[in-house]
N, C-alpha and C. Protein backbone atom coordinates (compact mmCIF):
# COMPACT_ATOMS: atom_id res chain seq x y z
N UNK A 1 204.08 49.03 -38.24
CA UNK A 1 202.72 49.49 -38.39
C UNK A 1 202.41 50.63 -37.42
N UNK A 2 202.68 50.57 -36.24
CA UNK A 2 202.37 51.72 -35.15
C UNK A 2 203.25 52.92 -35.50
N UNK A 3 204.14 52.54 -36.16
CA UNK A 3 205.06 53.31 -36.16
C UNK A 3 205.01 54.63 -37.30
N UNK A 4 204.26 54.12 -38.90
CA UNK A 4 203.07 54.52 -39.44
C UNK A 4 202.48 55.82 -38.91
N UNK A 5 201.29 54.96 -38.25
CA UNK A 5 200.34 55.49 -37.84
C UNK A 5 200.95 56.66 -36.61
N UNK A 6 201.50 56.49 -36.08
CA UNK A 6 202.18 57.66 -35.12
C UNK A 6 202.57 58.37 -35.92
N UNK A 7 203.35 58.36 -37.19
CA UNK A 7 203.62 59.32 -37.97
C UNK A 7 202.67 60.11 -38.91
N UNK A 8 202.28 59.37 -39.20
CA UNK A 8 200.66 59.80 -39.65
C UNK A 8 199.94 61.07 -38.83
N UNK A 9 199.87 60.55 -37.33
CA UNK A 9 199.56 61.35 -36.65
C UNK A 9 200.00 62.50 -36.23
N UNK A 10 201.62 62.88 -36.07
CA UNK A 10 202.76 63.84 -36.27
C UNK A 10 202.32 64.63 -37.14
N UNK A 11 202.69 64.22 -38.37
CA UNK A 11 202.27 64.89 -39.77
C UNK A 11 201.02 65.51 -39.76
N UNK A 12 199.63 65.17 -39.04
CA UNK A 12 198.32 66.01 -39.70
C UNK A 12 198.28 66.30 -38.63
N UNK A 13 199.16 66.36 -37.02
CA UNK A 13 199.17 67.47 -36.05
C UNK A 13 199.65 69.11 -36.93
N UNK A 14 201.44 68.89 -37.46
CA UNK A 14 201.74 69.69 -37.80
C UNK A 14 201.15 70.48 -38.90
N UNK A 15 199.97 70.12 -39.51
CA UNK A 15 199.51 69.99 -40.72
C UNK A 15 198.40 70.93 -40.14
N UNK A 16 197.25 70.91 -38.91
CA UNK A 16 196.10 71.18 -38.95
C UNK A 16 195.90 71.32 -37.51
N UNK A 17 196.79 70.54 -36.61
CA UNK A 17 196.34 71.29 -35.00
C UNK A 17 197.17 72.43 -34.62
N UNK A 18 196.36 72.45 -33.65
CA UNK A 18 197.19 74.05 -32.49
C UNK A 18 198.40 73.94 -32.38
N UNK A 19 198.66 74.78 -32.17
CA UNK A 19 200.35 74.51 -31.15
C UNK A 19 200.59 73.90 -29.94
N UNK A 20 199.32 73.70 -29.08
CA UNK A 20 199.38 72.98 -27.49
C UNK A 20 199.17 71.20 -28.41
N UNK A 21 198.54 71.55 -29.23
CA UNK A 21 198.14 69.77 -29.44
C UNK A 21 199.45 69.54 -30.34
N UNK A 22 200.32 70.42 -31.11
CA UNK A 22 201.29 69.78 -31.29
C UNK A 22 202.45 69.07 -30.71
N UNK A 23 202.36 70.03 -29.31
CA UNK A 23 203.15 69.88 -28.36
C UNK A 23 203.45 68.62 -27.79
N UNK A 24 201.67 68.49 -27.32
CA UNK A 24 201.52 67.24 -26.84
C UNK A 24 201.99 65.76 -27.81
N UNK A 25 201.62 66.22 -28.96
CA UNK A 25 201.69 64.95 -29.85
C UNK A 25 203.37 64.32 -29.96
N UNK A 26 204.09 66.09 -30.25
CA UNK A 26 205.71 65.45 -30.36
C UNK A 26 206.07 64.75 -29.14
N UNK A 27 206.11 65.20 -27.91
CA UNK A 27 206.22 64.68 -26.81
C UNK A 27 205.95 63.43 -26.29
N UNK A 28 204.72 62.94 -27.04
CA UNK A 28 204.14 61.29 -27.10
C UNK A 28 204.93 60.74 -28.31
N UNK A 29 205.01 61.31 -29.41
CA UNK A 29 205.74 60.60 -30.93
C UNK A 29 207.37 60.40 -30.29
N UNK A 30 207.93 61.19 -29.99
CA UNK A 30 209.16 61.43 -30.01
C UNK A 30 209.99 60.09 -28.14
N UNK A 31 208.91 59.97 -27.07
CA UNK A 31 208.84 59.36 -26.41
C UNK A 31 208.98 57.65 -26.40
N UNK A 32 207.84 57.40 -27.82
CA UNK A 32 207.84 56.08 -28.74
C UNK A 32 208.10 56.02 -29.73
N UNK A 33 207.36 55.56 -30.76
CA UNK A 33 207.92 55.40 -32.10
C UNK A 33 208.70 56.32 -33.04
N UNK A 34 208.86 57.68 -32.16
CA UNK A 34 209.79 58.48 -32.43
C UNK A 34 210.87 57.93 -32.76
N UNK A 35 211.85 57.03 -32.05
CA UNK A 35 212.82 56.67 -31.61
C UNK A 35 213.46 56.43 -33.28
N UNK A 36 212.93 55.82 -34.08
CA UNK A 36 212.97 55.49 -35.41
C UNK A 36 213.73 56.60 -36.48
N UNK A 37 212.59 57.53 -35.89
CA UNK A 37 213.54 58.46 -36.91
C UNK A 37 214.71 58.74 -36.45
N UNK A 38 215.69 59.48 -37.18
CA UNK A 38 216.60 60.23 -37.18
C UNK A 38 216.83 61.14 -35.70
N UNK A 39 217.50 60.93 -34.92
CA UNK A 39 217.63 61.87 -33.91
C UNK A 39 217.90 63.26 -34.44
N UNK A 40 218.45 63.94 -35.31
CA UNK A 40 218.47 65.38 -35.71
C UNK A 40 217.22 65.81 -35.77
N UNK A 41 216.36 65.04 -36.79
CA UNK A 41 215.13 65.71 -37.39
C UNK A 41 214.35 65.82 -35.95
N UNK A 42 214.32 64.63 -35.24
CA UNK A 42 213.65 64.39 -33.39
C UNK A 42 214.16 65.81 -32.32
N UNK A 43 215.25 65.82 -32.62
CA UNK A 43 215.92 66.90 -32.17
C UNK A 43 214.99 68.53 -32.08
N UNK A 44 215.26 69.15 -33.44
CA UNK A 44 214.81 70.07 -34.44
C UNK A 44 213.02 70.00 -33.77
N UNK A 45 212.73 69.23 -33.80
CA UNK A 45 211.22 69.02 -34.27
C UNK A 45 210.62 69.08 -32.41
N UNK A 46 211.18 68.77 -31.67
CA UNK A 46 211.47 68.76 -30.16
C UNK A 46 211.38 70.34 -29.42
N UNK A 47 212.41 70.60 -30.02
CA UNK A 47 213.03 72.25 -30.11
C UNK A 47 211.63 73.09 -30.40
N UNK A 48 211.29 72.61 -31.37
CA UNK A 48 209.83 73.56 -31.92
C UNK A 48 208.79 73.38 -31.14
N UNK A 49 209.34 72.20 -30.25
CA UNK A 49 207.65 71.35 -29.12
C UNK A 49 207.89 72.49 -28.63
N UNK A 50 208.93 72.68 -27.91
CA UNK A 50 209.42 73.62 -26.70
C UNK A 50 208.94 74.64 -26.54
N UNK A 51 209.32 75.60 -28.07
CA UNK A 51 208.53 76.83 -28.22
C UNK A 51 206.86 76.89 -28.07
N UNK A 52 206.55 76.09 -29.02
CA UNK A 52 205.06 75.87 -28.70
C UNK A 52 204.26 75.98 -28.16
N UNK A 53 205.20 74.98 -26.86
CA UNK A 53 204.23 74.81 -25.72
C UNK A 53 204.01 75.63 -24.65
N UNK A 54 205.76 76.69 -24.69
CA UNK A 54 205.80 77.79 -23.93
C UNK A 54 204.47 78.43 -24.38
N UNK A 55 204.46 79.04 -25.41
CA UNK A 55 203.64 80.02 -25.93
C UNK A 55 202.31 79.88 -25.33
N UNK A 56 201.71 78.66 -26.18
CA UNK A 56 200.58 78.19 -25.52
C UNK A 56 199.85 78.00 -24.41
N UNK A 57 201.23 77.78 -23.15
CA UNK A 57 200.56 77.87 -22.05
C UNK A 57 200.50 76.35 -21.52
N UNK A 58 201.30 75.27 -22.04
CA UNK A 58 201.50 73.84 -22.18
C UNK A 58 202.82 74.10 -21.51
N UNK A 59 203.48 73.94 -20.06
CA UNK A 59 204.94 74.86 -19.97
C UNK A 59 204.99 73.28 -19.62
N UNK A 60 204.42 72.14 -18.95
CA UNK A 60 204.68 70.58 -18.47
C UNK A 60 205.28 69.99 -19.62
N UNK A 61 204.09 69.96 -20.34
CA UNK A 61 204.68 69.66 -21.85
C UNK A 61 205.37 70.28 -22.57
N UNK A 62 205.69 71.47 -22.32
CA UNK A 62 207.08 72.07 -23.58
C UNK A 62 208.30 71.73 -22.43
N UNK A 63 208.42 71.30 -21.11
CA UNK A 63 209.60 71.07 -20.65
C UNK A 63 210.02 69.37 -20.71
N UNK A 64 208.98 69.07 -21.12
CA UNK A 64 209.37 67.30 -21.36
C UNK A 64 209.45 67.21 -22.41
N UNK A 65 209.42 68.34 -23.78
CA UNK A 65 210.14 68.44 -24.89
C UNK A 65 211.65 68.25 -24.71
N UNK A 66 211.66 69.55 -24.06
CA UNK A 66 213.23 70.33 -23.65
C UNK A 66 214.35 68.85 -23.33
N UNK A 67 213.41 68.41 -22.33
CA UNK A 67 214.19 67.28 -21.91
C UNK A 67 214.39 66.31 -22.74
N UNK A 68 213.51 65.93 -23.67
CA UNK A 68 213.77 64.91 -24.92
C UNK A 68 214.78 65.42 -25.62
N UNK A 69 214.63 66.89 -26.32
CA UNK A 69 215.52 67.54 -27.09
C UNK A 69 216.78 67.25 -26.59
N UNK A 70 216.90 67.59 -25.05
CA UNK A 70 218.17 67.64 -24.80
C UNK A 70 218.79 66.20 -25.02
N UNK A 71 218.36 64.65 -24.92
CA UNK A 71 218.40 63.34 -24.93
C UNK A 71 218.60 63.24 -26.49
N UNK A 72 218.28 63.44 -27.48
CA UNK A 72 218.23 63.88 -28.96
C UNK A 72 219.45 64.34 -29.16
N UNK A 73 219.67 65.65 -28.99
CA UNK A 73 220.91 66.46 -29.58
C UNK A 73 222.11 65.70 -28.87
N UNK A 74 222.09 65.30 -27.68
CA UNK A 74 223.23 64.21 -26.91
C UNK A 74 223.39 63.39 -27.74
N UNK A 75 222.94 62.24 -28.59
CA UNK A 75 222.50 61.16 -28.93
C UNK A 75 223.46 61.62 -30.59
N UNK A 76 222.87 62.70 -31.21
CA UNK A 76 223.06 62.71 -32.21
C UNK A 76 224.15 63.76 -32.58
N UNK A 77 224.91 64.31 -31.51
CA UNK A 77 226.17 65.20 -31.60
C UNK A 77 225.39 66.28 -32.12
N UNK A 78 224.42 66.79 -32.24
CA UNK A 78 223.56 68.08 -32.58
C UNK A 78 224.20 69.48 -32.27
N UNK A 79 224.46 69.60 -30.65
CA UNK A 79 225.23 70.45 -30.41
C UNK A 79 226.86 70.08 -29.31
N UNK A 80 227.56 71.18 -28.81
CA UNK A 80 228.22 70.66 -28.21
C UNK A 80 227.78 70.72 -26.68
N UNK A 81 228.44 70.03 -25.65
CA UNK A 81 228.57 69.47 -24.65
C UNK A 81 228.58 71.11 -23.36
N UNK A 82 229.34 71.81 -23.81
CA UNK A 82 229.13 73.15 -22.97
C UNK A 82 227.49 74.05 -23.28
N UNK A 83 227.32 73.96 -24.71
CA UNK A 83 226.02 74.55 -25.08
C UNK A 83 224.97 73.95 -24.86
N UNK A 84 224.98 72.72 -24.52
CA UNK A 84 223.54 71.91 -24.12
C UNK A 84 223.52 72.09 -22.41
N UNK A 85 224.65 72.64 -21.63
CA UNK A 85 225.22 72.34 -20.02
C UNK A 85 224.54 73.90 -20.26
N UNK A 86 224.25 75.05 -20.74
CA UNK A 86 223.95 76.40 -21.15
C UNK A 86 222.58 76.77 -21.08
N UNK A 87 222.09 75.37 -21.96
CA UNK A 87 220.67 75.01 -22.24
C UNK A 87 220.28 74.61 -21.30
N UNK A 88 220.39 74.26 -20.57
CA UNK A 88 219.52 73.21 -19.44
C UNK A 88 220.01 74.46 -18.42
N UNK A 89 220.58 75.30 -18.24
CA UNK A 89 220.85 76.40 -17.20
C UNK A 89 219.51 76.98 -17.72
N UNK A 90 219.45 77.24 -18.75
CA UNK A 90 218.53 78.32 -19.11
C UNK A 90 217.28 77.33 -18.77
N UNK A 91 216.99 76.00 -19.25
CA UNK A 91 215.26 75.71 -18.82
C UNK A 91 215.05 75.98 -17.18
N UNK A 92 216.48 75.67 -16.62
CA UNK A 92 216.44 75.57 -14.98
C UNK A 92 215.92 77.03 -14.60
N UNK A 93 216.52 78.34 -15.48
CA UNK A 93 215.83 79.00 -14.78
C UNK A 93 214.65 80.11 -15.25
N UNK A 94 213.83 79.33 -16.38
CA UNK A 94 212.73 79.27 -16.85
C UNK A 94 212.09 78.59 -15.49
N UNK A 95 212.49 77.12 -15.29
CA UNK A 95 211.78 76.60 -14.62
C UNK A 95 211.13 77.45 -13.00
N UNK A 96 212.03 78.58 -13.02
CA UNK A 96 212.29 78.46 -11.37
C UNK A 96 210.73 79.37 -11.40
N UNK A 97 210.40 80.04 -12.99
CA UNK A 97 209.29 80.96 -13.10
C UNK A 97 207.91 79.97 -12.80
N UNK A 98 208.23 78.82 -13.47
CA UNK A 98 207.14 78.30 -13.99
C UNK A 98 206.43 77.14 -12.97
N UNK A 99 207.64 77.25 -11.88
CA UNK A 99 207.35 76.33 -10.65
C UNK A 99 206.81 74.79 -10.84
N UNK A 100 207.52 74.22 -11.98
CA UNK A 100 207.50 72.54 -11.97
C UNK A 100 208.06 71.56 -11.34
N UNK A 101 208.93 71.34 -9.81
CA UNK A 101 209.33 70.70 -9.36
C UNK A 101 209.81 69.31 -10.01
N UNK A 102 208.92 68.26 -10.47
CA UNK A 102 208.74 66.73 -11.00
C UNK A 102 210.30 67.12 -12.38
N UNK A 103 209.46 68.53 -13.50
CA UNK A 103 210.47 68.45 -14.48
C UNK A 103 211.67 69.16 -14.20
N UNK A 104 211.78 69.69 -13.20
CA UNK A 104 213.07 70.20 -12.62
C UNK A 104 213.95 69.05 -12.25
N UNK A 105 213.61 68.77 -11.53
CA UNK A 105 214.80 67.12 -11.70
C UNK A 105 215.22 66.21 -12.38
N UNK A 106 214.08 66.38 -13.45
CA UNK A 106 214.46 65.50 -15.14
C UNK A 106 215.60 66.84 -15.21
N UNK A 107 215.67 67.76 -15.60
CA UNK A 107 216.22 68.48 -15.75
C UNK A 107 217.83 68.40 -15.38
N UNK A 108 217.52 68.48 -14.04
CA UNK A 108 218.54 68.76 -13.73
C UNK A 108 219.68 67.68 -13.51
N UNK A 109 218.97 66.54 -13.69
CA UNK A 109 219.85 65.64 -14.40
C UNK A 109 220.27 64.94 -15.45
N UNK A 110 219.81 66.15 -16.50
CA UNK A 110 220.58 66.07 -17.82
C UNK A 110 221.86 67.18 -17.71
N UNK A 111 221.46 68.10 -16.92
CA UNK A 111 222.71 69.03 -16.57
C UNK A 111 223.79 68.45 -15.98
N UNK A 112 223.52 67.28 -14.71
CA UNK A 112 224.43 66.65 -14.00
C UNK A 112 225.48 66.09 -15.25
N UNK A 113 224.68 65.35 -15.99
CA UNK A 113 225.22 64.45 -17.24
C UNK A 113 225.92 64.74 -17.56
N UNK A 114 225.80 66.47 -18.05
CA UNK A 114 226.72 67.15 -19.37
C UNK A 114 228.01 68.10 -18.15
N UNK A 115 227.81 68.04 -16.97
CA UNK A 115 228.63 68.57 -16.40
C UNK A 115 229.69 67.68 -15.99
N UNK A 116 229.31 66.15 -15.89
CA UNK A 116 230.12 65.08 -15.80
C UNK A 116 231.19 64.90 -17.21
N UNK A 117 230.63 65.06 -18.44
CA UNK A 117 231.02 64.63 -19.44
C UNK A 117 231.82 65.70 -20.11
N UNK A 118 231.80 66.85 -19.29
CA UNK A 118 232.49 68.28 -19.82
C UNK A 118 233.97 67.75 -18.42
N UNK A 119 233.47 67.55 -17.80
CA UNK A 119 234.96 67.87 -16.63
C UNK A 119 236.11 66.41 -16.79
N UNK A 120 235.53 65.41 -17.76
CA UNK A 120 236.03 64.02 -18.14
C UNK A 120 237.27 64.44 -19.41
């Protein structure tokens, strides 16, 4: 049932809100009852938080996209293991503009992850 209704809510974000309120919404959907769907489509749909939220001016929330995305595409073999270690270089030094400390360390230990799992 929640699970529904969260989608529900997804759907007439992408349907009729902004881009900051989409942001926010994937970021809450994709956090919980996200989990359900498909990690590709979670993935994909993550990816688009990202942009979004840059744009908008939401940079907290498009980097706790980033970080889902990156947990997503891991999950679901989306991309490979050097290009996601690429990706997270690049939010790191987005980040260094955008001065978020808290999501810099989510961060940077999804990088640790993929740098562990590349040298294995």
């Amino acid at each position: 049932f929640v699970h529904r209704i969260a989608k529900s809510a997804l759907v007439l974000s992408e349907k009729f809100g902004s881009s900051d309120e989409m942001t926010e919404v994937l970021v809450n959907y994709y956090l919980g009852a996200g989990h359900i769907d498909s990690y590709q489509l979670g993935a994909k749909r993550l990816r688009r938080g990202f942009s979004s939220g840059l744009s908008s001016g939401n940079a907290s929330t498009a980097f706790l996209c980033a970080g889902q995305w990156a947990n997503f595409s891991t999950i679901s073999a989306e991309i490979d293991l050097p290009s996601l270690l690429r990706e997270m270089d690049y939010y790191l030094h987005l980040l260094d503009l955008y001065k978020s400390e808290l999501i810099k360390k989510f961060i940077l230990c999804y990088r640790e992850t993929f740098s562990t799992l590349i040298d294995r």
